[in-house]
PDB file of N, CA and C in Angstrom:
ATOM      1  N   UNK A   1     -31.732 -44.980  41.347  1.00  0.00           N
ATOM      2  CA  UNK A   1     -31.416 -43.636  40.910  1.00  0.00           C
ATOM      3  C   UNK A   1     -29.967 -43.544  40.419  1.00  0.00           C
ATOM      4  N   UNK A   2     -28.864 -44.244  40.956  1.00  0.00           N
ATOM      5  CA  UNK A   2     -27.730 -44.361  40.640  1.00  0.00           C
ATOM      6  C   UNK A   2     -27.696 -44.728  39.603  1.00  0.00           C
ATOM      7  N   UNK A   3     -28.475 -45.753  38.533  1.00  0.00           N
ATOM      8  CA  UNK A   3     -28.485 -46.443  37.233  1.00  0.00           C
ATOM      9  C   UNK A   3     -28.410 -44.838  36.321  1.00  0.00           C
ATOM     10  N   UNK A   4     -29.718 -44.773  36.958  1.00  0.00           N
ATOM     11  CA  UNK A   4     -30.453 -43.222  35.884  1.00  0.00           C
ATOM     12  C   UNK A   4     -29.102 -42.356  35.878  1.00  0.00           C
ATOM     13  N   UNK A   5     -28.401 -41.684  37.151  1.00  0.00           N
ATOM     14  CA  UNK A   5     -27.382 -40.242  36.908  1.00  0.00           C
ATOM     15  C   UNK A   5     -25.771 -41.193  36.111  1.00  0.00           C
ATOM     16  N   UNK A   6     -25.935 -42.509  36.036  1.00  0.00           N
ATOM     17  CA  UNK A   6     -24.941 -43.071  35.332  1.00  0.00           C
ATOM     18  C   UNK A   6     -24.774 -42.996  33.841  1.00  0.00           C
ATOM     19  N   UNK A   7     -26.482 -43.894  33.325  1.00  0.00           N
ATOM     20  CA  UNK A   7     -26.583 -43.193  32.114  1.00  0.00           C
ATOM     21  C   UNK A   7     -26.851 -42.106  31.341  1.00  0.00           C
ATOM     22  N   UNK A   8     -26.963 -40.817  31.731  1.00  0.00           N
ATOM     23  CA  UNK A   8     -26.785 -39.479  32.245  1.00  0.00           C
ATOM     24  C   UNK A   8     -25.875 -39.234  31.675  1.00  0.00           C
ATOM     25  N   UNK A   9     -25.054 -39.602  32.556  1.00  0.00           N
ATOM     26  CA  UNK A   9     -23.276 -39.068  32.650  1.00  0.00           C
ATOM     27  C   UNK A   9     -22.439 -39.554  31.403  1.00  0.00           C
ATOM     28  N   UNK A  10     -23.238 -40.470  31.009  1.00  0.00           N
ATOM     29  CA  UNK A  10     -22.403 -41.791  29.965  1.00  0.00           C
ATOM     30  C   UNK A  10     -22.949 -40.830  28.631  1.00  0.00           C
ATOM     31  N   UNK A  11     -24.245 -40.616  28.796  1.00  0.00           N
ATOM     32  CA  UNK A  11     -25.104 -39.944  27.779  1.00  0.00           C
ATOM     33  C   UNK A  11     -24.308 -38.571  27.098  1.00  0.00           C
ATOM     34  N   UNK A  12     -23.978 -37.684  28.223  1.00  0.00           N
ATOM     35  CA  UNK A  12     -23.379 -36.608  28.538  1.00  0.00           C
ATOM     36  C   UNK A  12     -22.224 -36.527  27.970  1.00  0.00           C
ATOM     37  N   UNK A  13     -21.389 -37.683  28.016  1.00  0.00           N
ATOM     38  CA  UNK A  13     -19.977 -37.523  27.728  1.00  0.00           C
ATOM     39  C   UNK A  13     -19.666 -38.291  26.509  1.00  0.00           C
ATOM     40  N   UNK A  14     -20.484 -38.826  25.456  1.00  0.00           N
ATOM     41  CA  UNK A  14     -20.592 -39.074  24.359  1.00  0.00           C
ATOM     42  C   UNK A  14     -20.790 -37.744  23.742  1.00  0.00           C
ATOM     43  N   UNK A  15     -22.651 -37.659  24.152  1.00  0.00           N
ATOM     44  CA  UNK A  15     -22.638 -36.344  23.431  1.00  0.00           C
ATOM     45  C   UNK A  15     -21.193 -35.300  23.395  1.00  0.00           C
ATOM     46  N   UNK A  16     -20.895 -34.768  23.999  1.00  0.00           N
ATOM     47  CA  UNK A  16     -19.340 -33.877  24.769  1.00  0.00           C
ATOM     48  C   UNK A  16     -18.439 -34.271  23.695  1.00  0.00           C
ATOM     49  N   UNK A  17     -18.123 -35.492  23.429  1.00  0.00           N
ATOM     50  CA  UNK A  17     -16.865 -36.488  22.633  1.00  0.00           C
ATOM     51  C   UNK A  17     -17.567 -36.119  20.984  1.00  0.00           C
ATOM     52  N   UNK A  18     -19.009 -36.294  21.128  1.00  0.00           N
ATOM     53  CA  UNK A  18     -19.319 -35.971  19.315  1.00  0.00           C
ATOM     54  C   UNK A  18     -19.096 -34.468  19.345  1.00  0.00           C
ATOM     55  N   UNK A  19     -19.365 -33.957  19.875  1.00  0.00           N
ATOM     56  CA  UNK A  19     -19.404 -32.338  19.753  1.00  0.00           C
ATOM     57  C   UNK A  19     -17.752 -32.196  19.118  1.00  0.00           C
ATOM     58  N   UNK A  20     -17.366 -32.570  19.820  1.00  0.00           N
ATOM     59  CA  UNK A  20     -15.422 -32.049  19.846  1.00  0.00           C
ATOM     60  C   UNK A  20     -15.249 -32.668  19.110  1.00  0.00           C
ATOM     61  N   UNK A  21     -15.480 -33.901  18.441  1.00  0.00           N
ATOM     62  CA  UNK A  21     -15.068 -34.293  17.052  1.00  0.00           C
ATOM     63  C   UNK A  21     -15.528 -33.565  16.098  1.00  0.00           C
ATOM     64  N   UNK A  22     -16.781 -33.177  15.788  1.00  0.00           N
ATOM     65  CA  UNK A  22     -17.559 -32.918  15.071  1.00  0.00           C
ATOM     66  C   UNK A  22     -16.896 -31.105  14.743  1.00  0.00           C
ATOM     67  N   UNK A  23     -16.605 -30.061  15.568  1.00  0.00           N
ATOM     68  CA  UNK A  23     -16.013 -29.195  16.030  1.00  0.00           C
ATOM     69  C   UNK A  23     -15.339 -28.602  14.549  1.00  0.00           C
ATOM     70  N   UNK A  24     -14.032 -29.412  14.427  1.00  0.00           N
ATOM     71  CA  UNK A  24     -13.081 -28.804  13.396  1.00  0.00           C
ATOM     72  C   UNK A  24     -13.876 -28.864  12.192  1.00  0.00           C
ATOM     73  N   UNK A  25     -14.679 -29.693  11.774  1.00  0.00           N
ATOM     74  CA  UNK A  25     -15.237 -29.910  10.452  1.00  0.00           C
ATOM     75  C   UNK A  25     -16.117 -28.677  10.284  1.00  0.00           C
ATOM     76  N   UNK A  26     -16.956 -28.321  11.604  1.00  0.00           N
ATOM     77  CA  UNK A  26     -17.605 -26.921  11.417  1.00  0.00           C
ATOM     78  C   UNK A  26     -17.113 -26.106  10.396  1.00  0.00           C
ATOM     79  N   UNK A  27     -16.153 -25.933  11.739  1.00  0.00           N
ATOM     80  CA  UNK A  27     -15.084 -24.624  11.505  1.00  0.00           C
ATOM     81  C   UNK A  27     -14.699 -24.548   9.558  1.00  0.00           C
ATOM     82  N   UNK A  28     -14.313 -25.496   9.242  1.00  0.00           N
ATOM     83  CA  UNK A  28     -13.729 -25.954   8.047  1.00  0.00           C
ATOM     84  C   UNK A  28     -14.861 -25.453   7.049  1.00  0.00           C
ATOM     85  N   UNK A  29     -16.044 -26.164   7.276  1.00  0.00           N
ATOM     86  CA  UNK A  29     -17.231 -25.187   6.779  1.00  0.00           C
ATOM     87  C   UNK A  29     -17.679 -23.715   6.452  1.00  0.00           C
ATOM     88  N   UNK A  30     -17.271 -23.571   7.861  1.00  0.00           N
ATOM     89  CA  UNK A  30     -17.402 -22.016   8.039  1.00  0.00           C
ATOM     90  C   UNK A  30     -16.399 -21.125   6.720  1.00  0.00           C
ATOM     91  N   UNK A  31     -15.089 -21.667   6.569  1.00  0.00           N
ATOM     92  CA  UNK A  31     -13.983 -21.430   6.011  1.00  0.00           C
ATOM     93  C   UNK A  31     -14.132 -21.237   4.245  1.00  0.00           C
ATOM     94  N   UNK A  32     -14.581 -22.971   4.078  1.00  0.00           N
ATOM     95  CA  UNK A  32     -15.253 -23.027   2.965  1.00  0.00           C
ATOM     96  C   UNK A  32     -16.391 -22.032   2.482  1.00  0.00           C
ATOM     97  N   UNK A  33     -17.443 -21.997   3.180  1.00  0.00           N
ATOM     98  CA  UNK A  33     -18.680 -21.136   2.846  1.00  0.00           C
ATOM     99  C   UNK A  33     -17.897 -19.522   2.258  1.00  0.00           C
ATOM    100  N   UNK A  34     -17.182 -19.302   3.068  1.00  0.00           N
ATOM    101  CA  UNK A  34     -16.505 -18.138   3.032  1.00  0.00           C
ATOM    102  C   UNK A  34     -16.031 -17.939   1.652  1.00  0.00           C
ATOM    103  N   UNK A  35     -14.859 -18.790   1.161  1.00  0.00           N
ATOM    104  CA  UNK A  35     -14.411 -18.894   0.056  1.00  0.00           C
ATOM    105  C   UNK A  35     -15.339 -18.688  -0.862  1.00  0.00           C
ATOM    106  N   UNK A  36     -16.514 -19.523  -0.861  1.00  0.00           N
ATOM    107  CA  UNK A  36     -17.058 -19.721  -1.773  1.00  0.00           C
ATOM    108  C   UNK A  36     -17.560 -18.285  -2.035  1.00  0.00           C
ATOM    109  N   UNK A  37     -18.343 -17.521  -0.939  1.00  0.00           N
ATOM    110  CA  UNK A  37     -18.539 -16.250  -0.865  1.00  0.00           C
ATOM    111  C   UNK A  37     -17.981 -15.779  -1.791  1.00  0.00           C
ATOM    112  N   UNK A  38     -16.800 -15.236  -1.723  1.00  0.00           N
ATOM    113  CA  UNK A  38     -15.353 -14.397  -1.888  1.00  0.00           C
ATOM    114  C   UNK A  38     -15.599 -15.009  -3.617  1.00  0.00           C
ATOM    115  N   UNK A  39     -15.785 -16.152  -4.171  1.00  0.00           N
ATOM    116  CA  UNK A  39     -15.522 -16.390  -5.131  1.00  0.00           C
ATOM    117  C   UNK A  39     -16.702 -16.139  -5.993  1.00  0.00           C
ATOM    118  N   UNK A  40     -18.082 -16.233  -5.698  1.00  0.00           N
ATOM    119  CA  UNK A  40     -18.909 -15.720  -6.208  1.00  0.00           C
ATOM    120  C   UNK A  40     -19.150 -14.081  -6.435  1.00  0.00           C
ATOM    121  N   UNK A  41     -18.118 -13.658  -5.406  1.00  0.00           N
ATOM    122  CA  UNK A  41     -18.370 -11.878  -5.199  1.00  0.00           C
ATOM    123  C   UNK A  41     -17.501 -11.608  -6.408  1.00  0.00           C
ATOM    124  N   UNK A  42     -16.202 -12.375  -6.736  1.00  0.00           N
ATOM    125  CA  UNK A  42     -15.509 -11.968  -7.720  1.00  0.00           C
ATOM    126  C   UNK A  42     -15.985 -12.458  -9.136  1.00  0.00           C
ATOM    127  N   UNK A  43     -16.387 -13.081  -9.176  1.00  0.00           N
ATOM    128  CA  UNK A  43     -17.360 -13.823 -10.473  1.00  0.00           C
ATOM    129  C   UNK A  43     -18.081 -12.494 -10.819  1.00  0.00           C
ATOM    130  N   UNK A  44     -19.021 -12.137  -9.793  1.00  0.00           N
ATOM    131  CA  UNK A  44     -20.266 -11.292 -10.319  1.00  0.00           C
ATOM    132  C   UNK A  44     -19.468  -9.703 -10.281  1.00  0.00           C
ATOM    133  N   UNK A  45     -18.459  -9.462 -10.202  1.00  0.00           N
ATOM    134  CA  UNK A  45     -17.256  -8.217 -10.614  1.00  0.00           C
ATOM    135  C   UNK A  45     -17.174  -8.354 -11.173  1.00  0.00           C
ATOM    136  N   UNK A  46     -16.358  -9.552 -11.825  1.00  0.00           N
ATOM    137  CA  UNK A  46     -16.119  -9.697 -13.663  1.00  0.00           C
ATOM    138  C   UNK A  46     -16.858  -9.487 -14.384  1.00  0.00           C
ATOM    139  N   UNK A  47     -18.075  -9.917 -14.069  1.00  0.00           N
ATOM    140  CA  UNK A  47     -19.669 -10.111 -15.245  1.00  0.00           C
ATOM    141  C   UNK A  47     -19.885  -8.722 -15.447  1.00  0.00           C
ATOM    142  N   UNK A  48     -19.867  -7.998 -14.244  1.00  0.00           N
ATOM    143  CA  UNK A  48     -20.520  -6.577 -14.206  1.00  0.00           C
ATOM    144  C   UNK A  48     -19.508  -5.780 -14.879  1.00  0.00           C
ATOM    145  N   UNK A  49     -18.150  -5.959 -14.782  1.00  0.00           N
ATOM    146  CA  UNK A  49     -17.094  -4.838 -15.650  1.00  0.00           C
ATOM    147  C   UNK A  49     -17.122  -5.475 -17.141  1.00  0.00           C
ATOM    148  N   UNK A  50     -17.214  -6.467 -17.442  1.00  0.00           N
ATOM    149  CA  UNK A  50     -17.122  -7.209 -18.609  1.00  0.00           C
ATOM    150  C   UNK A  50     -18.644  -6.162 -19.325  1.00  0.00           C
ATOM    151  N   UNK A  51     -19.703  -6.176 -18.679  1.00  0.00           N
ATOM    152  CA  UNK A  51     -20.877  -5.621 -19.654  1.00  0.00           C
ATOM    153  C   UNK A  51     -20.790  -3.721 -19.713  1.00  0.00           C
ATOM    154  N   UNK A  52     -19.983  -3.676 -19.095  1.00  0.00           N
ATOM    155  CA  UNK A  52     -19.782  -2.134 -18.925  1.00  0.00           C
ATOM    156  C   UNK A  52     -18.494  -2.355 -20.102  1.00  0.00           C
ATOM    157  N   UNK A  53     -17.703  -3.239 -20.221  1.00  0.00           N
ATOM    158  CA  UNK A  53     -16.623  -2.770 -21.641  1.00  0.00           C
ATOM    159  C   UNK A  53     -17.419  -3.355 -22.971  1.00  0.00           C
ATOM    160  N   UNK A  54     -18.736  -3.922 -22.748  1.00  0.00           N
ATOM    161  CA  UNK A  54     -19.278  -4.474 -23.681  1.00  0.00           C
ATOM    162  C   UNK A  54     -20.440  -3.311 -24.098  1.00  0.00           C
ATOM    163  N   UNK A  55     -20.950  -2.425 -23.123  1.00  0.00           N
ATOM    164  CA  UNK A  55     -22.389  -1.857 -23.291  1.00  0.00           C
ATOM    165  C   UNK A  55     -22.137  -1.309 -24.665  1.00  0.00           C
ATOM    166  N   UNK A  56     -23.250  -1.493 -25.454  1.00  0.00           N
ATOM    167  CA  UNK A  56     -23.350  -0.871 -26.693  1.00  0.00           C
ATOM    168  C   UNK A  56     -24.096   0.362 -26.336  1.00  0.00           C
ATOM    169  N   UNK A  57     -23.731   1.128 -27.251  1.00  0.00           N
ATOM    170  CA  UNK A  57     -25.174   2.480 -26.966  1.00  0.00           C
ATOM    171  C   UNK A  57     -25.996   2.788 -27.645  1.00  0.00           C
ATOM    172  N   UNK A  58     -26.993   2.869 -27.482  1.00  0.00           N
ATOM    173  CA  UNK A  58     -28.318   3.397 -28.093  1.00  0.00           C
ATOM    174  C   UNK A  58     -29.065   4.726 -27.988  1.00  0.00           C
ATOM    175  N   UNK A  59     -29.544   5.168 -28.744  1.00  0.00           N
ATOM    176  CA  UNK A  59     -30.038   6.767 -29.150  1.00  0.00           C
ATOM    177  C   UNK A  59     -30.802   6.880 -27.823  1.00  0.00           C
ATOM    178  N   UNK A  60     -31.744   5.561 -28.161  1.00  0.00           N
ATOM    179  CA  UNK A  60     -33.098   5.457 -26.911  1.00  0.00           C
ATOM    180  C   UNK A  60     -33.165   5.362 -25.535  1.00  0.00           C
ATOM    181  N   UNK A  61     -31.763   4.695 -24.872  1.00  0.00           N
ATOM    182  CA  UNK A  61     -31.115   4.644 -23.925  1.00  0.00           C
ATOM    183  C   UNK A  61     -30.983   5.880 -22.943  1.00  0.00           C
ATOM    184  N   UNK A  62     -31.280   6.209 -22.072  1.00  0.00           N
ATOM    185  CA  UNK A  62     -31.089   7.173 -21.253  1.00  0.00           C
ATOM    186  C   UNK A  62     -29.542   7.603 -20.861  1.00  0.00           C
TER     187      UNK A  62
END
């Protein structure tokens, strides 16, 4: 039984060691995704004021 709660523990504290490495890169993700957000939100502002200084008008147009 001592073998088994050893490799357990060994198991345990790898996993533990990848987690916390693995950790900042999340985060960094998280950061990124964000940006990217933020940069697509301003993209699709431009597009949308750009066709409003572009709208032509039409009789038929409501």
């Amino acid at each position: 039984m001592k073998k088994f709660e050893r490799e357990i523990n060994r198991a345990f504290k790898k996993n533990t060691f990848l987690i916390a490495m693995a950790f900042p890169y999340l985060l960094g993700g998280c950061n990124t995704m964000e940006g990217v957000g933020t940069d697509i939100q301003k993209a699709g502002k431009a597009l949308e004021e750009s066709a409003e200084r572009n709208k032509q008008s039409c009789p038929s147009c409501p």
